[in-house]
N, C-alpha and C. Protein backbone atom coordinates (compact mmCIF):
# COMPACT_ATOMS: atom_id res chain seq x y z
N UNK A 1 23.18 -161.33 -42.55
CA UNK A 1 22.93 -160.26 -41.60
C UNK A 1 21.81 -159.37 -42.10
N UNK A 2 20.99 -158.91 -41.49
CA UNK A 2 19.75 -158.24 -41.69
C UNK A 2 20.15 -156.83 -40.77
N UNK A 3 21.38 -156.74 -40.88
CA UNK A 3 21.55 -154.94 -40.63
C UNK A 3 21.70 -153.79 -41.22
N UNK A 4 20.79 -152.84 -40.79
CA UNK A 4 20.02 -151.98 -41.74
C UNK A 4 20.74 -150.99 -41.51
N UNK A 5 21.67 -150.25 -41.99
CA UNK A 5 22.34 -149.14 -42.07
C UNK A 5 22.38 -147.97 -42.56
N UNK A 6 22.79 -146.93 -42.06
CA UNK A 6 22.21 -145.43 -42.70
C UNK A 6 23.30 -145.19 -43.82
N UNK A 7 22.48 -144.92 -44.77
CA UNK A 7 23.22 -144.79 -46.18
C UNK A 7 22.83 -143.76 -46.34
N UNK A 8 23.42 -143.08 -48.21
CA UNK A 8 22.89 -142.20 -48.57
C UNK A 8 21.71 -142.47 -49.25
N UNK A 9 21.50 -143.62 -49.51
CA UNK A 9 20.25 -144.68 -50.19
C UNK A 9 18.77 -144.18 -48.95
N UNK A 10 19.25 -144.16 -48.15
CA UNK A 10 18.43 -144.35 -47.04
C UNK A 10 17.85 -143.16 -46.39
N UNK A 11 19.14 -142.04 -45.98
CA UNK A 11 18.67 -140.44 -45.94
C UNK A 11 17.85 -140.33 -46.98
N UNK A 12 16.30 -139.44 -46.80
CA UNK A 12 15.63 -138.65 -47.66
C UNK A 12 15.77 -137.60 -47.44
N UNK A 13 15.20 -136.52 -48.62
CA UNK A 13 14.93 -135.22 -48.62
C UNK A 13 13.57 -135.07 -48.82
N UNK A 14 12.54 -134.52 -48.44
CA UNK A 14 11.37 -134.51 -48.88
C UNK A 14 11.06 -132.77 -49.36
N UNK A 15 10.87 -132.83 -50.71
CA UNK A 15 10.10 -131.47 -51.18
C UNK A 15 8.81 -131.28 -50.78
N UNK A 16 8.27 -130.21 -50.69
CA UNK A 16 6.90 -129.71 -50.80
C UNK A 16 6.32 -128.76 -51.61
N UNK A 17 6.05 -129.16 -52.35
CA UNK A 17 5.38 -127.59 -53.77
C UNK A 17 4.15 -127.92 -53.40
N UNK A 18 3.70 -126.18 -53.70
CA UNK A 18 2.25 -126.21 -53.66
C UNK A 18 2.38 -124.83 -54.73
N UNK A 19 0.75 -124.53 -54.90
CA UNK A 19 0.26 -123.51 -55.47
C UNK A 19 -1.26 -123.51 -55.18
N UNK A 20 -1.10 -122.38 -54.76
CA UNK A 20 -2.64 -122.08 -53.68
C UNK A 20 -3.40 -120.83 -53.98
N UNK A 21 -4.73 -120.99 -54.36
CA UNK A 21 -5.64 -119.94 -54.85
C UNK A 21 -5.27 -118.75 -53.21
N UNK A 22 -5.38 -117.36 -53.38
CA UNK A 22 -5.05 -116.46 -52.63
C UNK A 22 -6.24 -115.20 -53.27
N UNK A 23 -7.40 -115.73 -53.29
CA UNK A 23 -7.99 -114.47 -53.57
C UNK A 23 -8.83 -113.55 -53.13
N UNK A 24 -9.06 -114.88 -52.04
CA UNK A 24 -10.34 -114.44 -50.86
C UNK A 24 -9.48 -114.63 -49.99
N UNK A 25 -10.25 -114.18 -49.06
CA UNK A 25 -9.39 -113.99 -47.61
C UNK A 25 -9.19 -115.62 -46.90
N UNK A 26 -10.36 -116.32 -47.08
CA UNK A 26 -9.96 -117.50 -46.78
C UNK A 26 -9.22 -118.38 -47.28
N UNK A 27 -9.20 -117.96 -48.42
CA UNK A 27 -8.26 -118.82 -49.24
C UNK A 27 -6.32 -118.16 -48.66
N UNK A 28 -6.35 -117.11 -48.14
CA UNK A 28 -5.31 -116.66 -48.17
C UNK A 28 -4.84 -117.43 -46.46
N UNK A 29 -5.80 -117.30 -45.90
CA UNK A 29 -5.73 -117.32 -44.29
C UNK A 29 -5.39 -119.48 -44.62
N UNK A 30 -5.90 -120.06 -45.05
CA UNK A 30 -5.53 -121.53 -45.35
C UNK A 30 -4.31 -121.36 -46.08
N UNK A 31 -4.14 -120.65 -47.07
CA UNK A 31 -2.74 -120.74 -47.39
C UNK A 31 -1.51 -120.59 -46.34
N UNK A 32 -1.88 -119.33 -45.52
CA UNK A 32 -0.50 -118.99 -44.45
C UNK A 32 -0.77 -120.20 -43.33
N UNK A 33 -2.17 -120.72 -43.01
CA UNK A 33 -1.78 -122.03 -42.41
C UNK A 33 -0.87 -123.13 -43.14
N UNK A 34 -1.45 -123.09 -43.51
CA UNK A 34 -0.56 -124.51 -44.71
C UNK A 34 0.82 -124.26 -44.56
N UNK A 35 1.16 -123.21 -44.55
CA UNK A 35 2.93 -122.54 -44.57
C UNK A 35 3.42 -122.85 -43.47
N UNK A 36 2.55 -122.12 -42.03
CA UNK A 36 2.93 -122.37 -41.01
C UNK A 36 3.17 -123.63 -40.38
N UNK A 37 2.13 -124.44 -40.81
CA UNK A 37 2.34 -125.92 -40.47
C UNK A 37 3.60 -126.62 -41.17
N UNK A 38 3.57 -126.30 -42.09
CA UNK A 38 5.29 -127.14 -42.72
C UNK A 38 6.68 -126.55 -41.75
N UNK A 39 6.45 -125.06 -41.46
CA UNK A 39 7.46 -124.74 -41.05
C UNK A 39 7.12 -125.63 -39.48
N UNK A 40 6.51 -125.49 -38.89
CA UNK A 40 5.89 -126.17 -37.35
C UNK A 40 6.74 -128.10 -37.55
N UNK A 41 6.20 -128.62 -38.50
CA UNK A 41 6.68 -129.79 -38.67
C UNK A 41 8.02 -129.64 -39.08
N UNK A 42 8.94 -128.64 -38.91
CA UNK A 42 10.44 -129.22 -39.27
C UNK A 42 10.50 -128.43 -40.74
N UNK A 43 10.13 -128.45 -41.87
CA UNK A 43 10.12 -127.89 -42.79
C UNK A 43 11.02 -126.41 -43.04
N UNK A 44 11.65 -126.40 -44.31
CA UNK A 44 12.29 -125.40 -44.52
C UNK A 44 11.74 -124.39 -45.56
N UNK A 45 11.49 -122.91 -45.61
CA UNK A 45 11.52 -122.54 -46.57
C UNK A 45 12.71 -122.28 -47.70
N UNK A 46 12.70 -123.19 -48.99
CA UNK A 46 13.49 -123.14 -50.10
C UNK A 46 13.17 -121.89 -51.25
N UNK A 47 12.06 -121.72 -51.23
CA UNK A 47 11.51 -120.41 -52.33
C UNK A 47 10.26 -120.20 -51.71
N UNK A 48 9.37 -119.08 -51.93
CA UNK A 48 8.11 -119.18 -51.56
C UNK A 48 6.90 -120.37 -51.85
N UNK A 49 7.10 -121.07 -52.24
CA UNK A 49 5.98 -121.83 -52.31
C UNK A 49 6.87 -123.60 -52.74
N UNK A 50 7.99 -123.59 -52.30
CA UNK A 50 8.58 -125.05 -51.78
C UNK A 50 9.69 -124.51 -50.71
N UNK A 51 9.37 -126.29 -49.99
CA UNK A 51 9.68 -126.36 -48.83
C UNK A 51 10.05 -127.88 -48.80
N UNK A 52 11.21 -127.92 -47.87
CA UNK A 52 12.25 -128.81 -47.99
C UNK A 52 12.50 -129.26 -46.38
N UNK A 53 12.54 -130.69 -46.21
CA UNK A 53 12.59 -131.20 -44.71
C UNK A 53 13.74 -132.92 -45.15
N UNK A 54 14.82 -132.76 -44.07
CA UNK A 54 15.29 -133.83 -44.19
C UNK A 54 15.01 -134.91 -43.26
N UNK A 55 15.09 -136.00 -43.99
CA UNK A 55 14.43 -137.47 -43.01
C UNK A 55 15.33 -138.56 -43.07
N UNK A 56 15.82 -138.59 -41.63
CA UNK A 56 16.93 -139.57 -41.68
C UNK A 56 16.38 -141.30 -42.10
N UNK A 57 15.00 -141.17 -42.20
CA UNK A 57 15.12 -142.66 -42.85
C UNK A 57 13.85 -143.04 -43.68
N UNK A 58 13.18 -143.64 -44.13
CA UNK A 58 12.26 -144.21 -45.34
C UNK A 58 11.10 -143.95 -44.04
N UNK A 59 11.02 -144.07 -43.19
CA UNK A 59 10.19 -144.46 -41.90
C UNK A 59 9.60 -142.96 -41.84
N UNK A 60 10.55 -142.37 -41.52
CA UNK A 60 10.39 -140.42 -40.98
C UNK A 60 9.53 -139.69 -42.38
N UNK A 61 10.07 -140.44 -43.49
CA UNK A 61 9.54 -139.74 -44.37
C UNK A 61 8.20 -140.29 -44.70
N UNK A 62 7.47 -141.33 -44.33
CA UNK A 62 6.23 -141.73 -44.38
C UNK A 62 5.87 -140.93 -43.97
N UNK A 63 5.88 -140.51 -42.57
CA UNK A 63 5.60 -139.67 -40.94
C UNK A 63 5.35 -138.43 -41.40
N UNK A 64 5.87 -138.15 -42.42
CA UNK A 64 6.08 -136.13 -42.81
C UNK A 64 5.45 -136.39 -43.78
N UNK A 65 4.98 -137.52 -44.52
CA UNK A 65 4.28 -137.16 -46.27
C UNK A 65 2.83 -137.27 -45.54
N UNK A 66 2.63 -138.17 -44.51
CA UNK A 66 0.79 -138.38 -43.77
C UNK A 66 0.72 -136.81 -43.32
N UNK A 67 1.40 -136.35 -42.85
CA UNK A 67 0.89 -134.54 -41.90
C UNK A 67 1.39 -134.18 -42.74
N UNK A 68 1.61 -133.82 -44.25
CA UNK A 68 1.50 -133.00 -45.23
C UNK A 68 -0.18 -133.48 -45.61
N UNK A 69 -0.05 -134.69 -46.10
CA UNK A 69 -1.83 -135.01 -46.61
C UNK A 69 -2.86 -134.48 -45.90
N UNK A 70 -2.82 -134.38 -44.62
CA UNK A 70 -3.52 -134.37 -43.34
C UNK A 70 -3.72 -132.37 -43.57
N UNK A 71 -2.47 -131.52 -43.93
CA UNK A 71 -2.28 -130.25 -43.74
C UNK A 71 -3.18 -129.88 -44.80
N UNK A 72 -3.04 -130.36 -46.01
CA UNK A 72 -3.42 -130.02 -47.60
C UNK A 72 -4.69 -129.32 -47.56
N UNK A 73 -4.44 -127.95 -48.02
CA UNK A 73 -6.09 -126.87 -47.92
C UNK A 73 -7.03 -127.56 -48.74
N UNK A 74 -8.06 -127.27 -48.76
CA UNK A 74 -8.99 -128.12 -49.64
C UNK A 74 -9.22 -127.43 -51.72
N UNK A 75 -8.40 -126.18 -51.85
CA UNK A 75 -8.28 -125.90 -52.63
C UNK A 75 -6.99 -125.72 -53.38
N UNK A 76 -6.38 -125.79 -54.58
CA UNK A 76 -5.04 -125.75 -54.80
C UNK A 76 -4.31 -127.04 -55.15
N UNK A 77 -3.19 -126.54 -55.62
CA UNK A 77 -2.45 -128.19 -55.41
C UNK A 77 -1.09 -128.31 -54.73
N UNK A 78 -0.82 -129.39 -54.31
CA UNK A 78 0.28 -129.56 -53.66
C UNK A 78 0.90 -131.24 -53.89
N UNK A 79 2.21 -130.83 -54.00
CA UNK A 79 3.33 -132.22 -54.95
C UNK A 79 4.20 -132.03 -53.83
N UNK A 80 4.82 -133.25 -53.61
CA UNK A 80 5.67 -133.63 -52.69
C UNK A 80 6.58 -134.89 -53.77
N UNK A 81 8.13 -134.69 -53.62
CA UNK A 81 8.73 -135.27 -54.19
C UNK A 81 9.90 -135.84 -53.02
N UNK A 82 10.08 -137.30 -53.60
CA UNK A 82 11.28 -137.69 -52.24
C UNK A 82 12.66 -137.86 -53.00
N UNK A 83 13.71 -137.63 -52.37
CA UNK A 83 15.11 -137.64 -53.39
C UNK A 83 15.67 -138.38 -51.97
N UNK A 84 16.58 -138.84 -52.63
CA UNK A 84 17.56 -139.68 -51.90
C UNK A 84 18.55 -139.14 -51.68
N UNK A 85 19.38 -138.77 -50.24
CA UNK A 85 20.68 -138.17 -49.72
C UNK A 85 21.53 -138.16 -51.07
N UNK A 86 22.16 -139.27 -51.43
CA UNK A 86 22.80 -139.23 -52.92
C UNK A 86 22.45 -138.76 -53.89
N UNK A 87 20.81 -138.49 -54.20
CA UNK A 87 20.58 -137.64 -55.20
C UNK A 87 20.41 -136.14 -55.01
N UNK A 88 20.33 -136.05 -53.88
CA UNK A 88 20.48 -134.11 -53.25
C UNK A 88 21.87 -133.84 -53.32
N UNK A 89 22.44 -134.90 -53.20
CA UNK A 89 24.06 -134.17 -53.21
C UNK A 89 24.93 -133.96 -54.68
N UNK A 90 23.59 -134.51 -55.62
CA UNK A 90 24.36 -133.62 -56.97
C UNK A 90 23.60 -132.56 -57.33
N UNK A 91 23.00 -131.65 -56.65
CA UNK A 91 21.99 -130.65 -56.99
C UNK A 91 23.36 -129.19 -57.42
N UNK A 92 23.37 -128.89 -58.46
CA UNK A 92 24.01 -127.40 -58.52
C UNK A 92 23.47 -126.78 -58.30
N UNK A 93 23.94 -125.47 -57.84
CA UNK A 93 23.03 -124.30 -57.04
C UNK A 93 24.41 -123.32 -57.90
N UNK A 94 23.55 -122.34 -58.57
CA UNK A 94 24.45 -121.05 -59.09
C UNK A 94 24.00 -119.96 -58.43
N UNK A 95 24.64 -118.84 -57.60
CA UNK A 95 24.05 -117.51 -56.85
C UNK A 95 24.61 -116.61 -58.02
N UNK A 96 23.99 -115.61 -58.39
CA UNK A 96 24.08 -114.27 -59.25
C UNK A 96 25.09 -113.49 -58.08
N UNK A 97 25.75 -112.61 -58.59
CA UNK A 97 26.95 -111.97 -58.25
C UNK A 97 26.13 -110.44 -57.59
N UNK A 98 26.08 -110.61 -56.25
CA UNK A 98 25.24 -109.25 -55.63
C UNK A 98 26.08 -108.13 -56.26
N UNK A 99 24.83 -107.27 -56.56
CA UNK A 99 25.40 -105.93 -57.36
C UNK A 99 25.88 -105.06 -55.73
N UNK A 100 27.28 -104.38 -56.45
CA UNK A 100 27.55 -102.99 -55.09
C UNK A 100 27.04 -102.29 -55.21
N UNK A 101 26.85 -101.44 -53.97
CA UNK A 101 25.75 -100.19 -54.22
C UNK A 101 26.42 -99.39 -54.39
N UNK A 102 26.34 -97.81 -54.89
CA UNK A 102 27.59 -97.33 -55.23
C UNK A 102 27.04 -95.67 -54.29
N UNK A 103 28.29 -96.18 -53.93
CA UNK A 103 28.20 -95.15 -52.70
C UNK A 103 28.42 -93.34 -53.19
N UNK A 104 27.34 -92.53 -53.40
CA UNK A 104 28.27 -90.93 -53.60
C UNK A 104 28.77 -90.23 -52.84
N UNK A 105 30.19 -89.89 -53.49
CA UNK A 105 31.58 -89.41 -52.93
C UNK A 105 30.95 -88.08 -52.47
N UNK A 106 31.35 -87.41 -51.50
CA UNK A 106 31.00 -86.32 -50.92
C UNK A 106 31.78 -84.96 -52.10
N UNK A 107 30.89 -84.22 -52.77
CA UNK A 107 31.71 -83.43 -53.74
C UNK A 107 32.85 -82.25 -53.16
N UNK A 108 33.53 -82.08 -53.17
CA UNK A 108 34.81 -81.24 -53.19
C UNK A 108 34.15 -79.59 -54.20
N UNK A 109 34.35 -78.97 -52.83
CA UNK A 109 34.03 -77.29 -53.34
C UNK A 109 35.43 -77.20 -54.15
N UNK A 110 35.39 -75.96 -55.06
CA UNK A 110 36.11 -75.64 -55.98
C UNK A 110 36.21 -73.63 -55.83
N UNK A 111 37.26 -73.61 -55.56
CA UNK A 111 37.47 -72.67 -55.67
C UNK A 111 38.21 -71.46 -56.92
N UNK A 112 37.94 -70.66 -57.29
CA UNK A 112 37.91 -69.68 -58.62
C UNK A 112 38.84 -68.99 -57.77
């Protein structure tokens, strides 16, 4: 049988890192394109400067790595990494414990 089934082998994740000169205005104005276009194509922002899109198959993720190449400013660099459904699903993620804000108690007059 030659039936091709959706695995976790088969789901991708596709990263997008970049790091982009921002010093001139054009360089800044190609950077927020570059951003906008990942988010436009499906793309998630993960931190400021990676971005994360899932692709249900080896096919989709060709499709999204060509219009990343195609997006790429002409200055800077940019890495794209592919992980496999099974390998995203051992990723640990630790969140820091949000600090409370501490609210001041309204003071109590005192009387003599």
């Amino acid at each position: 049988m030659s039936e091709s089934r959706i695995n976790a082998y088969n789901i991708m994740w596709l990263f997008v890192f970049f790091d982009l000169p921002v010093t001139t205005k054009k360089e800044r104005k190609e950077a927020a394109t570059f951003r906008k276009n990942l988010l436009k194509d499906g793309f998630t922002m993960l931190q400021y400067s990676v971005y994360i899109r899932h692709c249900a198959s080896i096919q989709s993720r060709d499709v999204h790595m060509k219009r990343v190449k195609i997006m790429v400013p002409g200055t800077g660099q940019v890495s794209m990494l592919c992980v496999t459904d099974k390998q995203y699903s051992e990723i640990v993620n630790f969140w820091g414990v949000e600090k409370k804000k501490i609210v001041p108690q309204p003071r109590q007059l005192e009387f003599f």
